[in-house]
Protein backbone atom coordinates (compact mmCIF):
# COMPACT_ATOMS: atom_id res chain seq x y z
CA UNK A 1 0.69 28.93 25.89
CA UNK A 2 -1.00 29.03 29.05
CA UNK A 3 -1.39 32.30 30.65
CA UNK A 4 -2.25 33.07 34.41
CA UNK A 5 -3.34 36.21 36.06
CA UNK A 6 -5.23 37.04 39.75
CA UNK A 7 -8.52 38.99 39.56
CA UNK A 8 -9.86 38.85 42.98
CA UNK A 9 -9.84 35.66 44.62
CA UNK A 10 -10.83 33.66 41.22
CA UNK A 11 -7.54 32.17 39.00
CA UNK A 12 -8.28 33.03 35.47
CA UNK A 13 -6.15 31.57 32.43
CA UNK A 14 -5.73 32.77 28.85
CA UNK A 15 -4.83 30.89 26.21
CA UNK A 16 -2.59 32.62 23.66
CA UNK A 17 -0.86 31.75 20.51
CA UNK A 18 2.17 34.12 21.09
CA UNK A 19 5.09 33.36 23.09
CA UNK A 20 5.84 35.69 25.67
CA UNK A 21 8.35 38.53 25.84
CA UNK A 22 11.38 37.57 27.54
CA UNK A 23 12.59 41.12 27.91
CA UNK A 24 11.13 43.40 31.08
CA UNK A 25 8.55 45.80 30.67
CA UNK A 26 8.60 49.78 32.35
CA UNK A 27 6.95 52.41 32.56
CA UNK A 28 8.87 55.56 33.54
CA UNK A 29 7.71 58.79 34.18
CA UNK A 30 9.50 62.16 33.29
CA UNK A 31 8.20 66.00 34.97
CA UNK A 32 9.03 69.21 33.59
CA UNK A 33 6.54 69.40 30.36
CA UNK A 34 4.10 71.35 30.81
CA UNK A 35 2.60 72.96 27.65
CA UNK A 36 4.09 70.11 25.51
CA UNK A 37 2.82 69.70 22.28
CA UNK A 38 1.80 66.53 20.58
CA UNK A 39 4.72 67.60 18.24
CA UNK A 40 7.47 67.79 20.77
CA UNK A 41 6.44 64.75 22.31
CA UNK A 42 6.83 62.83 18.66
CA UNK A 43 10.02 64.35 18.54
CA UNK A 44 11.32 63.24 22.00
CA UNK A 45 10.04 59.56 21.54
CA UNK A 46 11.19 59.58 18.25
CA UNK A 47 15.15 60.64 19.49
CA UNK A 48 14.88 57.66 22.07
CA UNK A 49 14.14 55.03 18.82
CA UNK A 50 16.70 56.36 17.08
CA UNK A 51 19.20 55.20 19.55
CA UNK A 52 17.24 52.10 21.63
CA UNK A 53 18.67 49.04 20.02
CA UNK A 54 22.16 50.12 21.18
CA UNK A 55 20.65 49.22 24.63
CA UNK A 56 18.33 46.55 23.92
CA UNK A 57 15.72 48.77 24.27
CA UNK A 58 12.14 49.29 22.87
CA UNK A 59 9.91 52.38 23.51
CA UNK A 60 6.69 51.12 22.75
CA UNK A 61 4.41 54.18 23.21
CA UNK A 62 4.79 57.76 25.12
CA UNK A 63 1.41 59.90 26.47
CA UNK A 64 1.48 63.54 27.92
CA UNK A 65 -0.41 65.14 29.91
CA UNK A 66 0.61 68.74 28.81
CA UNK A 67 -1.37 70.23 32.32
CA UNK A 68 0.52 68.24 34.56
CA UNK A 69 3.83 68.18 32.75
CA UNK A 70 3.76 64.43 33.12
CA UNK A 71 5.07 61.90 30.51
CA UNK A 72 4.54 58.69 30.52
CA UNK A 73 6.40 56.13 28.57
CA UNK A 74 5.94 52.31 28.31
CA UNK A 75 8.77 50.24 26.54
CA UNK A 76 10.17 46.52 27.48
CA UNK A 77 14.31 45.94 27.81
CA UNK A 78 16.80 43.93 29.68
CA UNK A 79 16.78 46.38 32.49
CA UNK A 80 15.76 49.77 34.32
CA UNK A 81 19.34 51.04 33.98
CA UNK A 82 19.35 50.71 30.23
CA UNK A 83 16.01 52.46 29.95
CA UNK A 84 17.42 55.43 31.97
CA UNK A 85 20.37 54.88 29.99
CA UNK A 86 18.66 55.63 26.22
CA UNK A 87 16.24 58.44 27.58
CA UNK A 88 19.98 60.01 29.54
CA UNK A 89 21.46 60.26 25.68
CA UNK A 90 18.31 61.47 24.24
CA UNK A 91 18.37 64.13 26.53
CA UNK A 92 15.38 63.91 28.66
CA UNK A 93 16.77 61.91 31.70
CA UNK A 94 14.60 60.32 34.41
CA UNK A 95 14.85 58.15 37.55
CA UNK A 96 11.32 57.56 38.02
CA UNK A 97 11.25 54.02 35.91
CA UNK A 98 8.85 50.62 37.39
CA UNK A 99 8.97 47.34 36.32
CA UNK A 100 6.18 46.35 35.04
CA UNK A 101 6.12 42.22 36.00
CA UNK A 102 2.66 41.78 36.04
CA UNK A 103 0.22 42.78 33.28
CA UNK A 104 -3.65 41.99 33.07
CA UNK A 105 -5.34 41.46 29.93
């Protein structure tokens, strides 16, 4: 499958032998955790994949930054709403979510 992606002015194309995702990819970003551990952050991402394929959902991989109180979480779904939806009943809501439509390799 033919692949194309900007980089400056020059076109480049990949050539892949997967298909490509059909579902969205985000990246949302949740304040409030400063002093998080590794640990608790395991535990959060592992409460939203206990209840993702009710939405559709897949949390692919979460990062802290435990000074900042930022976390970061990347996962691909049908829609922003039903990413805010499966972090709201985990219970660590946010509205800060981007769609992620173009991705360079």
């Amino acid at each position: 499958m033919k692949r194309k992606a900007l980089c400056g002015e020059a076109e480049l194309t990949r050539i892949t032998g997967q298909e490509e995702s059909e579902m969205a990819k985000f990246m949302d970003v949740h304040s409030g955790f400063v002093g998080v551990s590794e640990s608790q952050l395991r535990d959060a991402h592992e409460q939203d994949l206990a209840i993702e394929a009710a939405e559709g959902v897949h949390f692919e991989r979460a990062w802290l930054d435990p000074d900042s109180g930022k976390v970061f979480c990347l996962s691909s779904g049908p829609s922003k709403e039903a990413v805010q939806r499966v972090h709201r009943k985990a219970g660590h809501p946010t509205d800060e979510i981007y769609e992620l439509p173009i991705e360079v390799v």
